[in-house]
Every structure is written in structure tokens, then in C-alpha cells.
C-alpha atoms as a PDB file:
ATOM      1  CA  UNK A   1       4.118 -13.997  -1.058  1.00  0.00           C
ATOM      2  CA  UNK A   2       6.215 -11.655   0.865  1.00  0.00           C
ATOM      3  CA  UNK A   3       7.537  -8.492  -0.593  1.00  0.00           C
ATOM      4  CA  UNK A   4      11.413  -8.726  -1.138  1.00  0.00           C
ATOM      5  CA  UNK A   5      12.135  -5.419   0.833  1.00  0.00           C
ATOM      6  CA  UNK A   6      10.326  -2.860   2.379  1.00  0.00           C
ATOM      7  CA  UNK A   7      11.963   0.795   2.307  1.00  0.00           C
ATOM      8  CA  UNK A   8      10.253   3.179   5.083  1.00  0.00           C
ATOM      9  CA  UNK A   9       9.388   6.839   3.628  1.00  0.00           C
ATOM     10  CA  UNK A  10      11.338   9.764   5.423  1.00  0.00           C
ATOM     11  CA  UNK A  11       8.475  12.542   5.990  1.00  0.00           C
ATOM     12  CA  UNK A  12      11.074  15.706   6.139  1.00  0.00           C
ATOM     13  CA  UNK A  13      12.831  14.061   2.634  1.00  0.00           C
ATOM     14  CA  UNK A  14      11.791  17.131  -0.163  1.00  0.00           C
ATOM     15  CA  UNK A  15      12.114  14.339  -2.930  1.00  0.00           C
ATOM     16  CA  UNK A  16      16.038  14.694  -3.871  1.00  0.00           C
ATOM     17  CA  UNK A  17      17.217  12.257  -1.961  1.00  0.00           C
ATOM     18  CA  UNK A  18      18.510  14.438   0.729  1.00  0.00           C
ATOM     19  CA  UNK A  19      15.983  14.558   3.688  1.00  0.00           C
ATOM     20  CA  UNK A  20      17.001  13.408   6.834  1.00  0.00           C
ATOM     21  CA  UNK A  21      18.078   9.778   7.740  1.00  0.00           C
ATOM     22  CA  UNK A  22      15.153   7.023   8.128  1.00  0.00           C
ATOM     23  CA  UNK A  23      14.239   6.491  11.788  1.00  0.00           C
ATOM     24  CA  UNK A  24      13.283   2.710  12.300  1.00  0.00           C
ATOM     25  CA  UNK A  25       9.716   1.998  12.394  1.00  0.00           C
ATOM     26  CA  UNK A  26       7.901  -1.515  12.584  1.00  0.00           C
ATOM     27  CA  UNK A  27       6.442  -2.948   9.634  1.00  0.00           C
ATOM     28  CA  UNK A  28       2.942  -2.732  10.358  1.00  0.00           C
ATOM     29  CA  UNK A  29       2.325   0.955  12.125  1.00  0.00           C
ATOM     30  CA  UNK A  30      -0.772   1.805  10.646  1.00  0.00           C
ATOM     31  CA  UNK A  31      -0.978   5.254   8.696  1.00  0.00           C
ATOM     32  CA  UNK A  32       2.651   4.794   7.988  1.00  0.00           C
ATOM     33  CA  UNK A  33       3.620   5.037   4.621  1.00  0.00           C
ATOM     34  CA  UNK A  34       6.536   2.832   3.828  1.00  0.00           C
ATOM     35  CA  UNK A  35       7.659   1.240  -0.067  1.00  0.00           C
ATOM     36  CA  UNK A  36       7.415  -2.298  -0.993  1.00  0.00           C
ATOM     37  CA  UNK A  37       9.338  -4.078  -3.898  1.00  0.00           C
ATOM     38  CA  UNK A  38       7.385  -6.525  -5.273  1.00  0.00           C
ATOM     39  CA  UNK A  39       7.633  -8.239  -9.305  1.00  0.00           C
ATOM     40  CA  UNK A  40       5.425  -6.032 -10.882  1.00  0.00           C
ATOM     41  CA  UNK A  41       6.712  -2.733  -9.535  1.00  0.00           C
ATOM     42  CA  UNK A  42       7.730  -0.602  -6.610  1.00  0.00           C
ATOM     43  CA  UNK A  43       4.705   0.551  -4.175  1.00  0.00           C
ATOM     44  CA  UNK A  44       3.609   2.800  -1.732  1.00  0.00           C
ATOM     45  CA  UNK A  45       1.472   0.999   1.100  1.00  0.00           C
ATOM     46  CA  UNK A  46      -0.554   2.802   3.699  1.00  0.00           C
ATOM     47  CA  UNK A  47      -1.578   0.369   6.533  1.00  0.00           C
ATOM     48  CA  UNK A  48      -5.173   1.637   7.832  1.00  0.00           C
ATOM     49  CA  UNK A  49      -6.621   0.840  11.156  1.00  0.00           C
ATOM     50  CA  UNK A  50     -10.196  -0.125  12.018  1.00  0.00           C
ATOM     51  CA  UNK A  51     -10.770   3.078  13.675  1.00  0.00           C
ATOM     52  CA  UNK A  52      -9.307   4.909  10.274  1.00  0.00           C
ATOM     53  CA  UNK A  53     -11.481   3.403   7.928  1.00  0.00           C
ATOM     54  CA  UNK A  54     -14.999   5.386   7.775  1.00  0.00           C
ATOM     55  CA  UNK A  55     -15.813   5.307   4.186  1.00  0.00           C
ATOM     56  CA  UNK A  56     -17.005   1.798   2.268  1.00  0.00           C
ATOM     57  CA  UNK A  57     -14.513   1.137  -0.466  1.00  0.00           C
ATOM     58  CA  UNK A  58     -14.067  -1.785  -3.087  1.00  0.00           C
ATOM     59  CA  UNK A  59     -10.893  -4.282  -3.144  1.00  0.00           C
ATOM     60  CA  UNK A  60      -9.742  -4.581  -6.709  1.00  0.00           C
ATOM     61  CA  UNK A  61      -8.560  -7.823  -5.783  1.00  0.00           C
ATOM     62  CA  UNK A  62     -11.830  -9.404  -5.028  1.00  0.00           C
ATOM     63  CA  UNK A  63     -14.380  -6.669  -5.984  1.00  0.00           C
ATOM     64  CA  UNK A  64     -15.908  -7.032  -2.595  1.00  0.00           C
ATOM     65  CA  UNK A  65     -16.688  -4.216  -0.292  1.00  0.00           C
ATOM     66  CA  UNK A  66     -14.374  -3.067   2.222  1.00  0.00           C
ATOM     67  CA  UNK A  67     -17.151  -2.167   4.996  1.00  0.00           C
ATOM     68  CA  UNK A  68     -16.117   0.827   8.029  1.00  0.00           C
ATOM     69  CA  UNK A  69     -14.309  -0.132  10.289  1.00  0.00           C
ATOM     70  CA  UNK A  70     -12.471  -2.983   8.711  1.00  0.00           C
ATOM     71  CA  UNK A  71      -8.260  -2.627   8.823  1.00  0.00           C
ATOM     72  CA  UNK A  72      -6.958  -2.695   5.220  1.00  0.00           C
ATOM     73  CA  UNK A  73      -4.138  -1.324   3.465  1.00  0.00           C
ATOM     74  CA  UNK A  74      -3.627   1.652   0.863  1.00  0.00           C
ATOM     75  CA  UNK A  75      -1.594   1.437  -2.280  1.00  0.00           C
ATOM     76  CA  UNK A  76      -0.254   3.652  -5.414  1.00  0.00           C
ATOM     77  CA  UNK A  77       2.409   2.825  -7.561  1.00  0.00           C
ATOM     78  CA  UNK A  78       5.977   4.851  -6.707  1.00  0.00           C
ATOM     79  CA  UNK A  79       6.290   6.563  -9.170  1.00  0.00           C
ATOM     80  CA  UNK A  80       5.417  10.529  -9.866  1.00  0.00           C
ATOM     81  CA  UNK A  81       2.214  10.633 -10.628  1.00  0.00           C
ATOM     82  CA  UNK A  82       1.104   7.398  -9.251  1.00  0.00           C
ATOM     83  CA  UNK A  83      -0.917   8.468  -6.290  1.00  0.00           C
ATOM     84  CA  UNK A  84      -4.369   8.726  -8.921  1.00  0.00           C
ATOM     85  CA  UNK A  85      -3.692   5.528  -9.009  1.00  0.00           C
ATOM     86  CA  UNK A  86      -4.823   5.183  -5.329  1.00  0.00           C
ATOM     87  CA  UNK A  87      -6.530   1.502  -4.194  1.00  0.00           C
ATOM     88  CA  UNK A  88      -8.248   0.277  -0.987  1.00  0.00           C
ATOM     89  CA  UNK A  89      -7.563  -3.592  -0.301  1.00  0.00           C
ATOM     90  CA  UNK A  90      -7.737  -6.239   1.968  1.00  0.00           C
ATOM     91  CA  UNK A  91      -4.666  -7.150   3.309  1.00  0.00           C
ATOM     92  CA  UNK A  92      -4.719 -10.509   2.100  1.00  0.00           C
ATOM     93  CA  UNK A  93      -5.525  -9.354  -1.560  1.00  0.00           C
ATOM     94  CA  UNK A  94      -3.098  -7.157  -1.561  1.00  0.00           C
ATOM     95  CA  UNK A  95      -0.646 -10.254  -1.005  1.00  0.00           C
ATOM     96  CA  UNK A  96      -2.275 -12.660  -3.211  1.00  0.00           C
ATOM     97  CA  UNK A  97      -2.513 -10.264  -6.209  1.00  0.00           C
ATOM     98  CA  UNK A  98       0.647 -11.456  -8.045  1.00  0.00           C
ATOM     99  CA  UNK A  99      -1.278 -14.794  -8.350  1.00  0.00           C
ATOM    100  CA  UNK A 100      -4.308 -13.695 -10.070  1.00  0.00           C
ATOM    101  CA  UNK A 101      -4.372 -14.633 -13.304  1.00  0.00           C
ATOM    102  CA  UNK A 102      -4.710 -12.918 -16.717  1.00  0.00           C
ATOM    103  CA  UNK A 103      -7.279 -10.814 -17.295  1.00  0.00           C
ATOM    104  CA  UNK A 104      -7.684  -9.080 -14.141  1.00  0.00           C
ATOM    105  CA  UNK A 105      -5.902  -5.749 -12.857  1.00  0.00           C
ATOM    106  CA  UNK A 106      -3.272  -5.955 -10.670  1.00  0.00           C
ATOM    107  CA  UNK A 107      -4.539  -2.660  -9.616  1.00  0.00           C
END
């Protein structure tokens, strides 16, 4: 499942709304932060290369280990606050989550 819209994060924007105008930047530039609607919430998804990844972390979507060196993607709610809520996932997990089924965190 595709997210419905992806909004790109304006680094000089000080959080009122006023920064300066998005610049376009392709959907997968990794270390990019950029939001994602989805269902269950607005998110905030960090695309991380390969080459970025030097610490073993575990997917909450399939409790496996995400090994260094594997590309896989960031995410924390949007709202204030939400960045302790910090995961590592595969990329396909991260896509797939909506399906799970009861029982399980979505993240």
C-alpha cells in the first residue's frame, strides 16, 4: 500500500509554518526526511542507505534484525513529541504494516 501523499520537510522552516518554500526533492533521497500520510497517522520517514546503517537494529514489523549495512527506513510519528517514538524498519515492513493484524504494534 502506497502512502496517499508525501509532504517533503523544509530544513530552514522554525516550526510556524513560515520557513522558506519546499525545494523539490525525489522520493527516495536517502537521509531525507520527508512526511507520509498514511490511515493510522501522519509520519516522519528517514530513508537510510547501506553505507548509513552501522548499528544492528530490530524491525517492529517482523522482529528480525536489521544487520549493518542493510538500506532501511526511519520513522516517528509527526507529532511534537513523537521522535521517542523513533523505529528502524525494513522497507517492505514499513509498507505492509497497515495489514498486520490485531495484536501487534503498528510501531
Amino acid at each position: 500500500m502506497s502512502p496517499r501523499r508525501a509532504r517533503r520537510i523544509d530544513p530552514f522552516d522554525r516550526g510556524d509554518g513560515r520557513g522558506s518554500p519546499a525545494r523539490p526533492v525525489g522520493s527516495s533521497v536517502p537521509g531525507v526526511d520527508q512526511v507520509e500520510e498514511w490511515p493510522d497517522g501522519d509520519w516522519f520517514v528517514r530513508r537510510v542507505t547501506g553505507a548509513g546503517a552501522d548499528k544492528v537494529y530490530r524491525c517492529p514489523g517482523c522482529d528480525q534484525e536489521l544487520r549493518p549495512g542493510v538500506p532501511h527506513l526511519v520513522s516517528w510519528p509527526a507529532w511534537r513529541g513523537g521522535e521517542q517514538e523513533r523505529r528502524h524498519w525494513h522497507t517492505a515492513c514499513w509498507r505492509n504494516r497497515i495489514r498486520r493484524g490485531p495484536g501487534r504494534s503498528r510501531y
